[in-house]
N, C-alpha and C. Protein backbone atom coordinates (compact mmCIF):
# COMPACT_ATOMS: atom_id res chain seq x y z
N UNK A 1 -10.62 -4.38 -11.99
CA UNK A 1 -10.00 -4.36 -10.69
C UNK A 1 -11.06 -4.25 -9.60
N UNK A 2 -11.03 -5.01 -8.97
CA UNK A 2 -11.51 -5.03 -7.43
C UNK A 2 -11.05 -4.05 -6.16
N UNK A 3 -11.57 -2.84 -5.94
CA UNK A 3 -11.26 -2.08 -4.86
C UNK A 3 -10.94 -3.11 -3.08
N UNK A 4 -10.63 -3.03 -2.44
CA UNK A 4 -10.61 -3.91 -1.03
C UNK A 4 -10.94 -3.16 -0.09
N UNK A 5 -9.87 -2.07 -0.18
CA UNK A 5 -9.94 -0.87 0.95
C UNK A 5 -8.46 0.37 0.51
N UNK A 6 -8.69 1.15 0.58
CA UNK A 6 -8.18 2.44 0.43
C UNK A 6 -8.79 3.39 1.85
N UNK A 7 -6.79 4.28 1.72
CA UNK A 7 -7.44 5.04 3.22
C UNK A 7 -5.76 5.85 2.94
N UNK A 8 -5.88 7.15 3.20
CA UNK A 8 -4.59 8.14 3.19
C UNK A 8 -4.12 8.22 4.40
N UNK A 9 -2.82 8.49 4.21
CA UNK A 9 -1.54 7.93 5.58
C UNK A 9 -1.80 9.22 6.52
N UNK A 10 -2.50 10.22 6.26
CA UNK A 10 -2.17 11.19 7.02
C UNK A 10 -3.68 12.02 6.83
N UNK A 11 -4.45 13.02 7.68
CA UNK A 11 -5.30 13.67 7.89
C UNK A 11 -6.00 14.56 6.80
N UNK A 12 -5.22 14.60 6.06
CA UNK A 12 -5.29 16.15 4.94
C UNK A 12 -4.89 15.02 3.80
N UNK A 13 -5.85 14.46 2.98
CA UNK A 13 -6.22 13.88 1.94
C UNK A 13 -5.12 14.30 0.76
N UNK A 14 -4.86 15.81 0.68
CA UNK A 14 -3.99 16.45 -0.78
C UNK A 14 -2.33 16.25 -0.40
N UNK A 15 -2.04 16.00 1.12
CA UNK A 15 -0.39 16.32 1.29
C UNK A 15 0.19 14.65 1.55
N UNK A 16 -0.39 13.77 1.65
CA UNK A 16 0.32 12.18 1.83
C UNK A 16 -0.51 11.14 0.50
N UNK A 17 0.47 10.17 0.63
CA UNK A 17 0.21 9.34 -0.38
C UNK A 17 -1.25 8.70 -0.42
N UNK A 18 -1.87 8.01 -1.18
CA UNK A 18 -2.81 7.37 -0.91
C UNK A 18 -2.51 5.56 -0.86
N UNK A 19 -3.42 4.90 -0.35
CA UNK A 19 -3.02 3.53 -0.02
C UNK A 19 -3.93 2.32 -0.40
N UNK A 20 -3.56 1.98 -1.59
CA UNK A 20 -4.96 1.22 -2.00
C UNK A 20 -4.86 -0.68 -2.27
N UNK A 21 -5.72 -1.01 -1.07
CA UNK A 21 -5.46 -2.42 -1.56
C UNK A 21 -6.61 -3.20 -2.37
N UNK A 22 -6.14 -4.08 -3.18
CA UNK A 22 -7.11 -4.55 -4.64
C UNK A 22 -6.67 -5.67 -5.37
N UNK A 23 -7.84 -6.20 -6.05
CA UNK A 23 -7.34 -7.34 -6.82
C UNK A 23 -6.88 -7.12 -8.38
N UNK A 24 -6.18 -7.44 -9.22
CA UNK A 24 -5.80 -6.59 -10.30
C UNK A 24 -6.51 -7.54 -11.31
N UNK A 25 -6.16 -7.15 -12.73
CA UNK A 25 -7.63 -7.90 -13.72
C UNK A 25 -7.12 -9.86 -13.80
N UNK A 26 -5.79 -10.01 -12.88
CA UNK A 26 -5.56 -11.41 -13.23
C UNK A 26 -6.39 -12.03 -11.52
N UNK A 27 -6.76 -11.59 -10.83
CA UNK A 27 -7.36 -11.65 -9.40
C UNK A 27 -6.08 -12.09 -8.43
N UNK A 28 -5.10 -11.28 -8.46
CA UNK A 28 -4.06 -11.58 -7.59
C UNK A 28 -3.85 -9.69 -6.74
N UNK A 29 -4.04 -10.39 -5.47
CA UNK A 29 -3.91 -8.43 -4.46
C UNK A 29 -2.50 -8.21 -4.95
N UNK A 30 -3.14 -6.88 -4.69
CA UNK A 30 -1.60 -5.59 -4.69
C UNK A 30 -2.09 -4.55 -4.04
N UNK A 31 -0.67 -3.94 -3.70
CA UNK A 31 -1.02 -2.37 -2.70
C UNK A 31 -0.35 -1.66 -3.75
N UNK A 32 -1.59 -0.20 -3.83
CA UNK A 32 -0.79 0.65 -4.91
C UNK A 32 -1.03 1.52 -3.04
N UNK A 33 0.52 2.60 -3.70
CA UNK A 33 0.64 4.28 -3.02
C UNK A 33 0.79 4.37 -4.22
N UNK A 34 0.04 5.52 -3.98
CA UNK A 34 0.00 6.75 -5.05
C UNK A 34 0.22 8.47 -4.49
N UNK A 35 1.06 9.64 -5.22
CA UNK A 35 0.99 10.59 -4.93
C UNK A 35 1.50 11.79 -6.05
N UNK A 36 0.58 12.74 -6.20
CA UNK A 36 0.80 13.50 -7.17
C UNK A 36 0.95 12.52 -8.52
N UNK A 37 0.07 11.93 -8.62
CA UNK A 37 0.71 11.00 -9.86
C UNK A 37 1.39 10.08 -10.35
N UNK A 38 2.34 9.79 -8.98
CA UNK A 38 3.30 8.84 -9.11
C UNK A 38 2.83 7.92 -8.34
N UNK A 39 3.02 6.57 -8.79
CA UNK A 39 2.23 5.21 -8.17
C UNK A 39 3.52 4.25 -7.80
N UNK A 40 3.35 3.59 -6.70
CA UNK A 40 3.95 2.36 -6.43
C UNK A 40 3.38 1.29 -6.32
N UNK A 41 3.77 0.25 -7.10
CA UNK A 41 2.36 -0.94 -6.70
C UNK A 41 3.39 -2.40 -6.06
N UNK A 42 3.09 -2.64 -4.93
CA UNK A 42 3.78 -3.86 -4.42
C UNK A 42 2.90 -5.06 -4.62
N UNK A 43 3.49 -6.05 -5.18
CA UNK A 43 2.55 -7.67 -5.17
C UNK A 43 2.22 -8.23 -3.94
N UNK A 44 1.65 -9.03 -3.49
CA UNK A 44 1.74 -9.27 -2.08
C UNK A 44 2.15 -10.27 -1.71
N UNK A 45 3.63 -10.80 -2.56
CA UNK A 45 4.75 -11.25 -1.71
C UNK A 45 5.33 -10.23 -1.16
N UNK A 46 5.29 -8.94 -1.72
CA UNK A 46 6.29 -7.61 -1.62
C UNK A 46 5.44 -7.33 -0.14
N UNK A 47 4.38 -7.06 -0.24
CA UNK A 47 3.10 -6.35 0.85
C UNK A 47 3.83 -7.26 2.27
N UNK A 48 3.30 -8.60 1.91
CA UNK A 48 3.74 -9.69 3.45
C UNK A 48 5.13 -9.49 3.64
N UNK A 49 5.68 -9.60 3.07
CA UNK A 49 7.13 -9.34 3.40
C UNK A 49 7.37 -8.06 4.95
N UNK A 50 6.94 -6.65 3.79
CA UNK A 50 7.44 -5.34 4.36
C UNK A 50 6.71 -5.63 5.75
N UNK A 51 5.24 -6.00 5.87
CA UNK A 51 4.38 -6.91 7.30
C UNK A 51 5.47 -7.31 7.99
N UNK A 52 5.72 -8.42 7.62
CA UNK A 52 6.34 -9.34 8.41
C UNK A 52 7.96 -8.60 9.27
N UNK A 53 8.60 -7.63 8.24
CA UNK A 53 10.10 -6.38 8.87
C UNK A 53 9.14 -5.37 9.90
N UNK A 54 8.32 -5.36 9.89
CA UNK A 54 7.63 -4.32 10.62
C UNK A 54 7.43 -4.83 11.95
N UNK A 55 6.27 -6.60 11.81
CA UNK A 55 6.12 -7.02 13.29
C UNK A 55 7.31 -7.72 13.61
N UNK A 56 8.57 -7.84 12.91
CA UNK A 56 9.57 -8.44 13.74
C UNK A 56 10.67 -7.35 14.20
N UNK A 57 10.54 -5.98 13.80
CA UNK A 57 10.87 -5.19 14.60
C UNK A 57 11.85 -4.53 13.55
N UNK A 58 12.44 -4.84 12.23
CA UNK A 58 13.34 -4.49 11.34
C UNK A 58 13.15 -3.30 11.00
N UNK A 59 11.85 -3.44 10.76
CA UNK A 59 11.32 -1.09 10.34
C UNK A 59 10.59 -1.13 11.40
N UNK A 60 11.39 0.31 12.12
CA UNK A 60 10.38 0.93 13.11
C UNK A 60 10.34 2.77 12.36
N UNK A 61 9.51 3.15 13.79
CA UNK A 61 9.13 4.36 13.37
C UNK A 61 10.75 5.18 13.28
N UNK A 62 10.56 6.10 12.73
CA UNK A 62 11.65 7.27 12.20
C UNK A 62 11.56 8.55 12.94
């Protein structure tokens, strides 16, 4: 796996997920979150997608 860039959602490294984007052993990106152990990994049709609800205004902040 190819690291890209990794960076935690929030100030304090131990209390938010972590955010890691990378190439996996077939060379296709994915975003893992990870926290306490538990991982989510989106493909990046999944990644552009959630992009694309964000700059067209579908998810905003909470």
């Amino acid at each position: 796996m190819e690291k890209i860039k990794k960076l935690t959602l929030c100030s304090s490294a131990h209390c938010c997920p972590d955010v890691e984007i990378r190439k996996n052993e077939k060379g296709e990106y994915e975003v893992v979150f990870e926290e306490d152990g538990q991982r989510l990994v989106l493909n990046k049709h999944a990644w552009n997608l959630l992009v694309k609800y964000i700059k067209e205004g579908q998810l905003t902040e909470l």
